[in-house]
N, C-alpha and C. Protein backbone atom coordinates (compact mmCIF):
# COMPACT_ATOMS: atom_id res chain seq x y z
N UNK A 1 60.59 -7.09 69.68
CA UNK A 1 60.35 -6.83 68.27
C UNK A 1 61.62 -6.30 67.62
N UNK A 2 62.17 -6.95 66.94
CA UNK A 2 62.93 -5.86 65.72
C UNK A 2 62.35 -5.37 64.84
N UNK A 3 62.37 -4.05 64.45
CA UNK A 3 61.81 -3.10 63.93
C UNK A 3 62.95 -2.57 63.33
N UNK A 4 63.28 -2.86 61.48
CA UNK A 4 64.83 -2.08 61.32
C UNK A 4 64.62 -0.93 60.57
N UNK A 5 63.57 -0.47 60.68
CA UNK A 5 63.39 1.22 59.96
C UNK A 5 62.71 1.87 60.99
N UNK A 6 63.35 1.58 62.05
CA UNK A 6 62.34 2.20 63.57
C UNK A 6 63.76 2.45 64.28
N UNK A 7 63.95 3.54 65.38
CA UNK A 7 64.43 4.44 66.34
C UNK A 7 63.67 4.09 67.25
N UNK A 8 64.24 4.11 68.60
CA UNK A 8 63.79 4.58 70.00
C UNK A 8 64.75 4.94 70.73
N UNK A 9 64.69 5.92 71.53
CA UNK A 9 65.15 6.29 72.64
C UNK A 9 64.56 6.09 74.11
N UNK A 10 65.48 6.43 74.80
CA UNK A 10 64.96 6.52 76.48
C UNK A 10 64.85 7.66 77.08
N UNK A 11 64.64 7.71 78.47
CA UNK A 11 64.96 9.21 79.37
C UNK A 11 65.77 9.83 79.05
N UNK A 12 65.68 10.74 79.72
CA UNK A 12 66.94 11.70 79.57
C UNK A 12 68.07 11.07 80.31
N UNK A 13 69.15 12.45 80.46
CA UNK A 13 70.84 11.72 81.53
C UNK A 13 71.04 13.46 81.56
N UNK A 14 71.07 14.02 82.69
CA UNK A 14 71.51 15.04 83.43
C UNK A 14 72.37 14.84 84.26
N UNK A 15 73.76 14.94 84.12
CA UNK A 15 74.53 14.98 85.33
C UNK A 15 74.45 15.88 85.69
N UNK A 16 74.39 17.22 85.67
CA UNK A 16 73.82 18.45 86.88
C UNK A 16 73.37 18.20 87.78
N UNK A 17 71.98 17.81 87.29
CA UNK A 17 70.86 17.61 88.38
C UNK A 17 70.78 16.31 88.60
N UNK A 18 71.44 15.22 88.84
CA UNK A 18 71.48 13.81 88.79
C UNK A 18 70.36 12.79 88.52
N UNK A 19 69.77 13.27 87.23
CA UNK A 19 69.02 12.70 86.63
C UNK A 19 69.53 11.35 85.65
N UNK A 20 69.05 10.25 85.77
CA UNK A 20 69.31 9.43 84.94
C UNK A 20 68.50 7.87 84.90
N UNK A 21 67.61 8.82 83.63
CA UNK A 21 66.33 7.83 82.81
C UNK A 21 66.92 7.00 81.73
N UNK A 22 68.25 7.09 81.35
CA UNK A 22 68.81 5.81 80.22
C UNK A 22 68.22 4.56 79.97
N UNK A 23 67.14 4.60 81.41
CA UNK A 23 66.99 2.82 81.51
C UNK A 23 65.52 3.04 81.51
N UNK A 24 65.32 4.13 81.11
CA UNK A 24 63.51 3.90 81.47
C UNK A 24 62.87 4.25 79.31
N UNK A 25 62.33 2.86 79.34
CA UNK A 25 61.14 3.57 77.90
C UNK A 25 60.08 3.19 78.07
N UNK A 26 59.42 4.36 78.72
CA UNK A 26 57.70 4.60 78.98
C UNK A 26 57.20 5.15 77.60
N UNK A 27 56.27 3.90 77.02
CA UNK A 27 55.25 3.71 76.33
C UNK A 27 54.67 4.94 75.82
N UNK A 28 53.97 5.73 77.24
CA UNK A 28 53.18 6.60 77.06
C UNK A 28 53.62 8.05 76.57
N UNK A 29 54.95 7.70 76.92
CA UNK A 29 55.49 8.95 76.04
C UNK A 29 55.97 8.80 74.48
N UNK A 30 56.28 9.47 73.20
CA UNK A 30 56.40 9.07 71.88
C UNK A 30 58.11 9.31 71.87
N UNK A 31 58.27 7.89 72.00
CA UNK A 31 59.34 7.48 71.94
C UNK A 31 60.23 6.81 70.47
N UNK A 32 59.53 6.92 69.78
CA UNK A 32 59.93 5.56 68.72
C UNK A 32 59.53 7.04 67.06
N UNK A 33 60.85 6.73 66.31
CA UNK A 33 60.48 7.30 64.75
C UNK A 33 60.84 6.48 64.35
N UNK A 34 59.73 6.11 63.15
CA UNK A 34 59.75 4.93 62.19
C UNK A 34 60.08 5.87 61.19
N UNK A 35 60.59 5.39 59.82
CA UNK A 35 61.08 5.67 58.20
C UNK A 35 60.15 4.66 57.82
N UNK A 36 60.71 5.31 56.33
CA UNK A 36 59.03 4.27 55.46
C UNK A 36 60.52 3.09 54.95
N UNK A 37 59.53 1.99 55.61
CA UNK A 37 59.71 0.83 54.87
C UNK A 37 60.86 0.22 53.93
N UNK A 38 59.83 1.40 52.60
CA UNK A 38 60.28 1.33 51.18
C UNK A 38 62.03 1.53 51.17
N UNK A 39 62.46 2.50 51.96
CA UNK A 39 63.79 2.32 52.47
C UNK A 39 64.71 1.44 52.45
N UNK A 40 64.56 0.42 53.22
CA UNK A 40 64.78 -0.48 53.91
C UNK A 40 65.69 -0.13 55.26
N UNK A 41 66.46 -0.97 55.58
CA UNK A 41 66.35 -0.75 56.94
C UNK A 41 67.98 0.05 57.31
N UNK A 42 67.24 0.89 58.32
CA UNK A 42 68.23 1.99 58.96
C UNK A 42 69.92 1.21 58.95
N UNK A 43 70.94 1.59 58.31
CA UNK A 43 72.59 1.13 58.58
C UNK A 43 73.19 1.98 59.46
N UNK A 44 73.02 3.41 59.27
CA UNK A 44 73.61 3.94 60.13
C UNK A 44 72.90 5.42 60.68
N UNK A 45 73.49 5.88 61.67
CA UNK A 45 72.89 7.16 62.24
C UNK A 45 74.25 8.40 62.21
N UNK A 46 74.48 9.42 61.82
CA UNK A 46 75.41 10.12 62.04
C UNK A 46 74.74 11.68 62.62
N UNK A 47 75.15 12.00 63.44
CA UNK A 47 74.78 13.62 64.19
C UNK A 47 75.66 14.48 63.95
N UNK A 48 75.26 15.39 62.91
CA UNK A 48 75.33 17.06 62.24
C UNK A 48 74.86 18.08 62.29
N UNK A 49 75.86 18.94 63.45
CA UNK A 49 75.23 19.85 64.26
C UNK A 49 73.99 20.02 64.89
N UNK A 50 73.07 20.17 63.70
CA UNK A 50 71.45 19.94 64.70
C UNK A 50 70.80 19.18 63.94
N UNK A 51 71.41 18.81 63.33
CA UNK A 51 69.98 17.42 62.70
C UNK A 51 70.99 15.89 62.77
N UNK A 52 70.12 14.95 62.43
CA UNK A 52 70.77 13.89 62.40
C UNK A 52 70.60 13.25 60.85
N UNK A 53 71.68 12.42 60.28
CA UNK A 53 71.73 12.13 58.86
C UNK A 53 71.17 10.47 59.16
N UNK A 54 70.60 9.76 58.49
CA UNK A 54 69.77 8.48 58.73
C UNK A 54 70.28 7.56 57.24
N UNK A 55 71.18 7.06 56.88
CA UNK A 55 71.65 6.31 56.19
C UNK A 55 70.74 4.91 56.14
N UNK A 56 69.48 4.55 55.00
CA UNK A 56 69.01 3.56 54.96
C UNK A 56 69.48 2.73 53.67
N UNK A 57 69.49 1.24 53.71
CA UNK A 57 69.72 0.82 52.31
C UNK A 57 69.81 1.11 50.92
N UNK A 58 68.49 1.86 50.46
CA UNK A 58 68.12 2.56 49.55
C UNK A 58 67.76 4.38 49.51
N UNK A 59 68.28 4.66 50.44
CA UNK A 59 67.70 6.11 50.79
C UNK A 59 68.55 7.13 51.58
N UNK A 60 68.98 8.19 51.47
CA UNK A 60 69.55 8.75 53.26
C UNK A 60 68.71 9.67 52.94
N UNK A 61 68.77 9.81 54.31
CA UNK A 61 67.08 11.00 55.35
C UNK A 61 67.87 12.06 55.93
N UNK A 62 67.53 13.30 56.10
CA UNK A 62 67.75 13.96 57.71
C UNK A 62 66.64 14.19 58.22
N UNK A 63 67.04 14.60 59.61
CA UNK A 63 66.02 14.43 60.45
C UNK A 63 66.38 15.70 61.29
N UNK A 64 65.37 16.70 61.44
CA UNK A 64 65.49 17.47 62.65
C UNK A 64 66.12 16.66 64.07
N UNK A 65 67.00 17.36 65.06
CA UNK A 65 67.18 17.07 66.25
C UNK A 65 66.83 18.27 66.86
N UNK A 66 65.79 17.69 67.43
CA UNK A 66 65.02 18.72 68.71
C UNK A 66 64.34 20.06 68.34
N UNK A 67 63.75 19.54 67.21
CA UNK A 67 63.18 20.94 66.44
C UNK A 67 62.44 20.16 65.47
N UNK A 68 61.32 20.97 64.98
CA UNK A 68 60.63 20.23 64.30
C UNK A 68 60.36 21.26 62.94
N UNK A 69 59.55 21.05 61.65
CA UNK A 69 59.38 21.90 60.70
C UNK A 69 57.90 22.33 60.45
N UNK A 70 58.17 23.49 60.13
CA UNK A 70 56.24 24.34 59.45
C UNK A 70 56.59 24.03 58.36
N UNK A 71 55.58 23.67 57.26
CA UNK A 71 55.25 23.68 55.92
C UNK A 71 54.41 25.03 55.40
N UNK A 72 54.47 26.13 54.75
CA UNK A 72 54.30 27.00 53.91
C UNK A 72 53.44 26.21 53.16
N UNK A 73 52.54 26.77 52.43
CA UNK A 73 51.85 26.66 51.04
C UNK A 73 52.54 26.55 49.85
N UNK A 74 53.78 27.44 50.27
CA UNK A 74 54.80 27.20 48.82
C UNK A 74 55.81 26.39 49.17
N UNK A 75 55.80 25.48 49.84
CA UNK A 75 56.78 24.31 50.28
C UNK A 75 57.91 24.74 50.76
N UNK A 76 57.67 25.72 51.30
CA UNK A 76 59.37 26.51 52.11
C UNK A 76 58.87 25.86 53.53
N UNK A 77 59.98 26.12 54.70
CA UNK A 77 60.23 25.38 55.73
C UNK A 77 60.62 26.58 56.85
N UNK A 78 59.65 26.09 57.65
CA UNK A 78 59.96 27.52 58.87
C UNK A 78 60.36 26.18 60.14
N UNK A 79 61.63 26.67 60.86
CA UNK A 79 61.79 25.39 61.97
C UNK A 79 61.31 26.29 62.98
N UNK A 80 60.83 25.19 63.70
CA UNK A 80 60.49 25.73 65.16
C UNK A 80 61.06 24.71 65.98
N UNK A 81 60.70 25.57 67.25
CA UNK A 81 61.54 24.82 68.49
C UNK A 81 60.33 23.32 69.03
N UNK A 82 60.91 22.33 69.30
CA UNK A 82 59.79 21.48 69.64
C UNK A 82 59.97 20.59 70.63
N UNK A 83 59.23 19.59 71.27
CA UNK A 83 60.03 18.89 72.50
C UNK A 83 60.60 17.22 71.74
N UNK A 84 60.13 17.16 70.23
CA UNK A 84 60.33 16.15 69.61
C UNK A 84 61.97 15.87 69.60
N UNK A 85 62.27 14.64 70.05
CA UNK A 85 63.55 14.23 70.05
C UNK A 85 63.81 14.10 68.81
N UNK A 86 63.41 13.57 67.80
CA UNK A 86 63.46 13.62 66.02
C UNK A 86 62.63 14.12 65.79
N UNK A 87 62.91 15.06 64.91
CA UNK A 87 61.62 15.88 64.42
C UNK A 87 61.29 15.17 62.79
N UNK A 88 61.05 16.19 62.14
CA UNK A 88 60.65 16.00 60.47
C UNK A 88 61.39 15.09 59.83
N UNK A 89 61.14 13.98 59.37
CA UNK A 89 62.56 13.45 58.57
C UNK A 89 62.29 13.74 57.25
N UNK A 90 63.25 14.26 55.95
CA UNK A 90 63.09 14.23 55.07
C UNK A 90 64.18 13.56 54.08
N UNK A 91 63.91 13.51 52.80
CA UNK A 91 64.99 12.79 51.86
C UNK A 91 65.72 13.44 51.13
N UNK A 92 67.15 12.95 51.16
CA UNK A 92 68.02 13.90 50.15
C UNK A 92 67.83 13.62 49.22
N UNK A 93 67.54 14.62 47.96
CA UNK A 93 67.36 14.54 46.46
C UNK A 93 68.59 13.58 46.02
N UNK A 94 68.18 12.34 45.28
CA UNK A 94 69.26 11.20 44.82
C UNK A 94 68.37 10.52 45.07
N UNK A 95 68.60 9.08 44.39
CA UNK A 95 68.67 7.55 44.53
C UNK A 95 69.26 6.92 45.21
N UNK A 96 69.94 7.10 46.08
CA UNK A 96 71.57 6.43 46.38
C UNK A 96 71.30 6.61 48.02
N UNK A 97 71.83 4.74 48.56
CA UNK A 97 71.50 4.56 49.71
C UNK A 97 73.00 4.28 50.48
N UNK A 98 72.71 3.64 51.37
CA UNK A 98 74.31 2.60 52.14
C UNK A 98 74.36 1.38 51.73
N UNK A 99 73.20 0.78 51.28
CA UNK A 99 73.18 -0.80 50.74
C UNK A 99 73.49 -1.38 52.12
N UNK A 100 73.85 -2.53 52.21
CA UNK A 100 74.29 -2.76 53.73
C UNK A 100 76.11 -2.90 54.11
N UNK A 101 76.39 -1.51 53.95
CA UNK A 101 77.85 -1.20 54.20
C UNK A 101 77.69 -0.10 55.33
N UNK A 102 77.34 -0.27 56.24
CA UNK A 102 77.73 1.16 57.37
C UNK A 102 79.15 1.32 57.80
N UNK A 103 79.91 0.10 57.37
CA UNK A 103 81.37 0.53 57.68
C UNK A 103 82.27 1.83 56.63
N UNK A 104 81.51 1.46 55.63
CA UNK A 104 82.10 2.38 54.80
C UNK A 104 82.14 4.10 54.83
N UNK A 105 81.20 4.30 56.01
CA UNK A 105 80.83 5.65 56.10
C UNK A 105 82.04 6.19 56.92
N UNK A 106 82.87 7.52 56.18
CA UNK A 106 83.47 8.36 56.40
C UNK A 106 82.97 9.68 56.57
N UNK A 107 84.17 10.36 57.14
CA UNK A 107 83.72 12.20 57.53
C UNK A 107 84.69 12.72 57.84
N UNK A 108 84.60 13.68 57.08
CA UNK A 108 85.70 14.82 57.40
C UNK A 108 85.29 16.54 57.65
N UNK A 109 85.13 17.02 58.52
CA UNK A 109 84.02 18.45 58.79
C UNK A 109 82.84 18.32 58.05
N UNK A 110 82.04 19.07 57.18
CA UNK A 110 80.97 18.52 56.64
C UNK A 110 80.43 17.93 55.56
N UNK A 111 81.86 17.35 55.43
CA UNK A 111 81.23 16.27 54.35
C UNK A 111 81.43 14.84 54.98
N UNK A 112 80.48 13.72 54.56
CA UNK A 112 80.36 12.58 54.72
C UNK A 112 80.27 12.05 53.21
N UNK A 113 81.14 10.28 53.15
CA UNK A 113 81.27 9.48 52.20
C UNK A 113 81.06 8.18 52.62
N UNK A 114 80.49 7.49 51.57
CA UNK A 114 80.00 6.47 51.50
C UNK A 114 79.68 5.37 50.60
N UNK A 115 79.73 4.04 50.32
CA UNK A 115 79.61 3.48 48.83
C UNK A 115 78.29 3.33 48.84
N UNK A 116 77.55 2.96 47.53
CA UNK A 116 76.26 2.08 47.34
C UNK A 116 76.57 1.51 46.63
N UNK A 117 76.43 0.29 47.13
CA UNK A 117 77.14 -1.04 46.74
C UNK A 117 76.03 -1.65 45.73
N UNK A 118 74.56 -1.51 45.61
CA UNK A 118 74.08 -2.02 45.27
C UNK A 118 73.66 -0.98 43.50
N UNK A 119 73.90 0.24 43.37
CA UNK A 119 74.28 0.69 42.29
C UNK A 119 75.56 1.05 42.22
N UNK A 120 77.06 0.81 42.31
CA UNK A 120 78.02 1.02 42.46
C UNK A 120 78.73 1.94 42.10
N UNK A 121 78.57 3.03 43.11
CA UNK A 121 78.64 4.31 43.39
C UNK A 121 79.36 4.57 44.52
N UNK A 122 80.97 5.84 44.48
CA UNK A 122 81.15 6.40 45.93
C UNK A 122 80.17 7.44 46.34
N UNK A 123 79.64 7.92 47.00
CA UNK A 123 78.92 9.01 47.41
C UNK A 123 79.76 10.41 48.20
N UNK A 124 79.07 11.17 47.91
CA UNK A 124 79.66 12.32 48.84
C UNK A 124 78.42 13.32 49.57
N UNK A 125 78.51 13.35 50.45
CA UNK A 125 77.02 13.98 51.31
C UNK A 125 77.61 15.33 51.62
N UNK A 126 77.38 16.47 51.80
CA UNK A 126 78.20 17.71 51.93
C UNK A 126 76.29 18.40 52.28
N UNK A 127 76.49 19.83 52.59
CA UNK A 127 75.65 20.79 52.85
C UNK A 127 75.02 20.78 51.41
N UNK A 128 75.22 20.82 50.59
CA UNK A 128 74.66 20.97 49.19
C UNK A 128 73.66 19.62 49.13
N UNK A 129 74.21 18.45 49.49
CA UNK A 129 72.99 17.58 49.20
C UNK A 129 74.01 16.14 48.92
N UNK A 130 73.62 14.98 48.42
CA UNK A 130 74.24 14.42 47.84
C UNK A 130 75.08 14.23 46.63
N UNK A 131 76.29 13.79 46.21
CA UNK A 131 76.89 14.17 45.12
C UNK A 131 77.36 12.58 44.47
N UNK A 132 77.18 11.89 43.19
CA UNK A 132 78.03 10.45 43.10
C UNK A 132 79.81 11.35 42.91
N UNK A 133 80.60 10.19 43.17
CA UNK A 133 81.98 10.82 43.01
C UNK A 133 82.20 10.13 42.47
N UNK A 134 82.58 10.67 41.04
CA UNK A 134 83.47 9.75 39.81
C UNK A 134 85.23 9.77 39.37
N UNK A 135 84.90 11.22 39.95
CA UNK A 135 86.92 11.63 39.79
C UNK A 135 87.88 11.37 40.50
N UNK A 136 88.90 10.34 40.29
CA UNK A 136 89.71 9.58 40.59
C UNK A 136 89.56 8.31 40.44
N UNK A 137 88.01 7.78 40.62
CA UNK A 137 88.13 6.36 40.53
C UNK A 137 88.25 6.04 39.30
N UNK A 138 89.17 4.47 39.48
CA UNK A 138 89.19 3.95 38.08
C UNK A 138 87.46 3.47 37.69
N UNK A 139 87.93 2.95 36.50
CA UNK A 139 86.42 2.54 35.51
C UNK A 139 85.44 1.30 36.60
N UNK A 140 86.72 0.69 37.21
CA UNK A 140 86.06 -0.99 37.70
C UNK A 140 85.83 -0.76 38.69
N UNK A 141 85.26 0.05 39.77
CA UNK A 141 84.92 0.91 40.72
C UNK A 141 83.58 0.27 41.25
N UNK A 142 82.66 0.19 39.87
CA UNK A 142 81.41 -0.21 40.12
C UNK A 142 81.12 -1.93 40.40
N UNK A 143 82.50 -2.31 39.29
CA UNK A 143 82.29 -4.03 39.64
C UNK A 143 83.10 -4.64 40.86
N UNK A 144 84.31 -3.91 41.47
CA UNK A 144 84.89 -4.06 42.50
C UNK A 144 83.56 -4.02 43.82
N UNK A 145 82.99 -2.93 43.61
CA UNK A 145 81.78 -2.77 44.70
C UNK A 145 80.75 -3.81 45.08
N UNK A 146 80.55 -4.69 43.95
CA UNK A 146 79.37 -5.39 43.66
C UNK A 146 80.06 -6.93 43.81
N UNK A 147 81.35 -6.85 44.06
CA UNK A 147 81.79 -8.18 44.62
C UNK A 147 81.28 -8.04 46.47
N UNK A 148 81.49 -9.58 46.55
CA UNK A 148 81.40 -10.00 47.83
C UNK A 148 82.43 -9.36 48.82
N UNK A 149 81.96 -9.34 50.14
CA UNK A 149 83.07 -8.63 51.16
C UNK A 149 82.74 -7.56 52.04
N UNK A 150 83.44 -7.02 52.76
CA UNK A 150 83.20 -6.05 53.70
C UNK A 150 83.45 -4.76 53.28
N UNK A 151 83.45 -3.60 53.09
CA UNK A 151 83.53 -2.19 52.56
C UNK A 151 83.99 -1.64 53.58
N UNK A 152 85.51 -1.04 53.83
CA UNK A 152 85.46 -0.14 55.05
C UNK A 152 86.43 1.09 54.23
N UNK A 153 85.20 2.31 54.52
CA UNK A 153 86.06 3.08 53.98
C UNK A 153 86.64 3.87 55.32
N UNK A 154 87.92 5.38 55.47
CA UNK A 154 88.18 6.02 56.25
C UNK A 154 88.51 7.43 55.23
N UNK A 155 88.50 8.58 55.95
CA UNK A 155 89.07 9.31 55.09
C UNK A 155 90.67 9.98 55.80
N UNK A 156 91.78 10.32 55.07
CA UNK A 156 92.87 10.93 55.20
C UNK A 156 92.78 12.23 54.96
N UNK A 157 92.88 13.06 56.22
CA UNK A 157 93.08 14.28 56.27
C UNK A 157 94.19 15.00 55.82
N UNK A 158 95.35 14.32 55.46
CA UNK A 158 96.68 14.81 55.20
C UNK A 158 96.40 14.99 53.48
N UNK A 159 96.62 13.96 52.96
CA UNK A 159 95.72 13.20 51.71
C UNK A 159 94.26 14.30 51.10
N UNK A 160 93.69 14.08 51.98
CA UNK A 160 92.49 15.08 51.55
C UNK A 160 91.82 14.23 50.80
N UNK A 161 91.46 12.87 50.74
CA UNK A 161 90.94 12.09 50.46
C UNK A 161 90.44 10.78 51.36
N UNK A 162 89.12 10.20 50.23
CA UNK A 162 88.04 9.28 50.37
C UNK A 162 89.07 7.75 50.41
N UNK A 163 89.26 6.97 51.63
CA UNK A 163 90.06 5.61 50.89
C UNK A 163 88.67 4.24 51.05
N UNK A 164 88.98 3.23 50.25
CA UNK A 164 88.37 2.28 50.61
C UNK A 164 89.35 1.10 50.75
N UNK A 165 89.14 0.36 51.60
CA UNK A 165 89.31 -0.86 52.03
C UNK A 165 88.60 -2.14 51.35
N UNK A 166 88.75 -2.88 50.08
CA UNK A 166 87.81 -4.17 50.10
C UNK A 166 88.79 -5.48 50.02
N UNK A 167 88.44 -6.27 50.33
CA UNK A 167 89.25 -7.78 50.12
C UNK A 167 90.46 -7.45 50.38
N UNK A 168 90.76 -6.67 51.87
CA UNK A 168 92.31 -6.43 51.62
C UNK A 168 93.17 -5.32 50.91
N UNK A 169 92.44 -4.89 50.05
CA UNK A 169 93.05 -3.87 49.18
C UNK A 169 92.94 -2.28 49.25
N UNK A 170 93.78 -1.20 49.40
CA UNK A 170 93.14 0.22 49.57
C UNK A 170 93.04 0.54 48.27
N UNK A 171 91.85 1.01 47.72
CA UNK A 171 91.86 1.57 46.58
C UNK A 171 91.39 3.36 46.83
């Protein structure tokens, strides 16, 4: 089955104790987190400190790693410890997805960047939440995006900046 808004994992891998289940996915254990749909389908996965960031077409998620969340009455969030390999997934406040560019995803400590190609937008993902980034780019930013081609962005640490790669060109 392909399933592209679905996760699975396998056993564990202990080299200590020379354990190694990499190759085993038993059914009976809950192996598999699905995302809704409406999404569309998972581009990329990135791991941040303890949660994991879930980059879908139309959407990015985090997701508890190895911890799961209490819900309050007043919608506050108590984590607890859990045996769930993904725990809670939830959505970052925005509109703004990967479209189908996972090459474009950059990082530099805790921020992550990214285009959405399909509203033509750079993104900036940081602890605060999602941000669109308008300063520096020129005006044609949005119609450059929405051409045909591959998107690869990287970021320069010297620079201190977001680059993109399209048709050949660093902008």
């Amino acid at each position: 089955d392909h399933v592209p808004n679905g996760m699975i994992w396998s056993g564990l891998f202990n080299s200590t104790s020379g354990v190694n289940n990499l190759n085993q996915f038993l059914i009976a254990e809950p192996i598999i987190k699905l995302v809704s749909p409406i999404y569309g389908s998972i581009q990329k996965l990135y791991a941040r400190d303890t949660d994991l960031v879930i980059a879908c077409e139309d959407k990015i998620l985090q997701a508890f790693a190895d911890k799961d969340a209490l819900y309050n009455a007043n919608g506050s969030i108590n984590v607890t410890a859990s045996n769930a390999v993904i725990g809670d997934i939830r959505p970052f406040v925005g509109e703004f997805g990967i479209s189908t560019d996972p090459m474009s995803f950059a990082w530099y400590g805790f921020r992550a960047y990214f285009t959405d190609k399909r509203r033509g937008v750079v993104i900036r993902l940081s602890r605060d939440g999602i941000t669109p980034i308008t300063k520096g780019w020129e005006d044609s930013i949005e119609g450059k995006l929405k051409l045909d081609g591959d998107i690869i962005g990287s970021y320069d640490d010297e620079a201190e900046r977001y680059n993109l790669t399209m048709g050949g060109e660093t902008i």
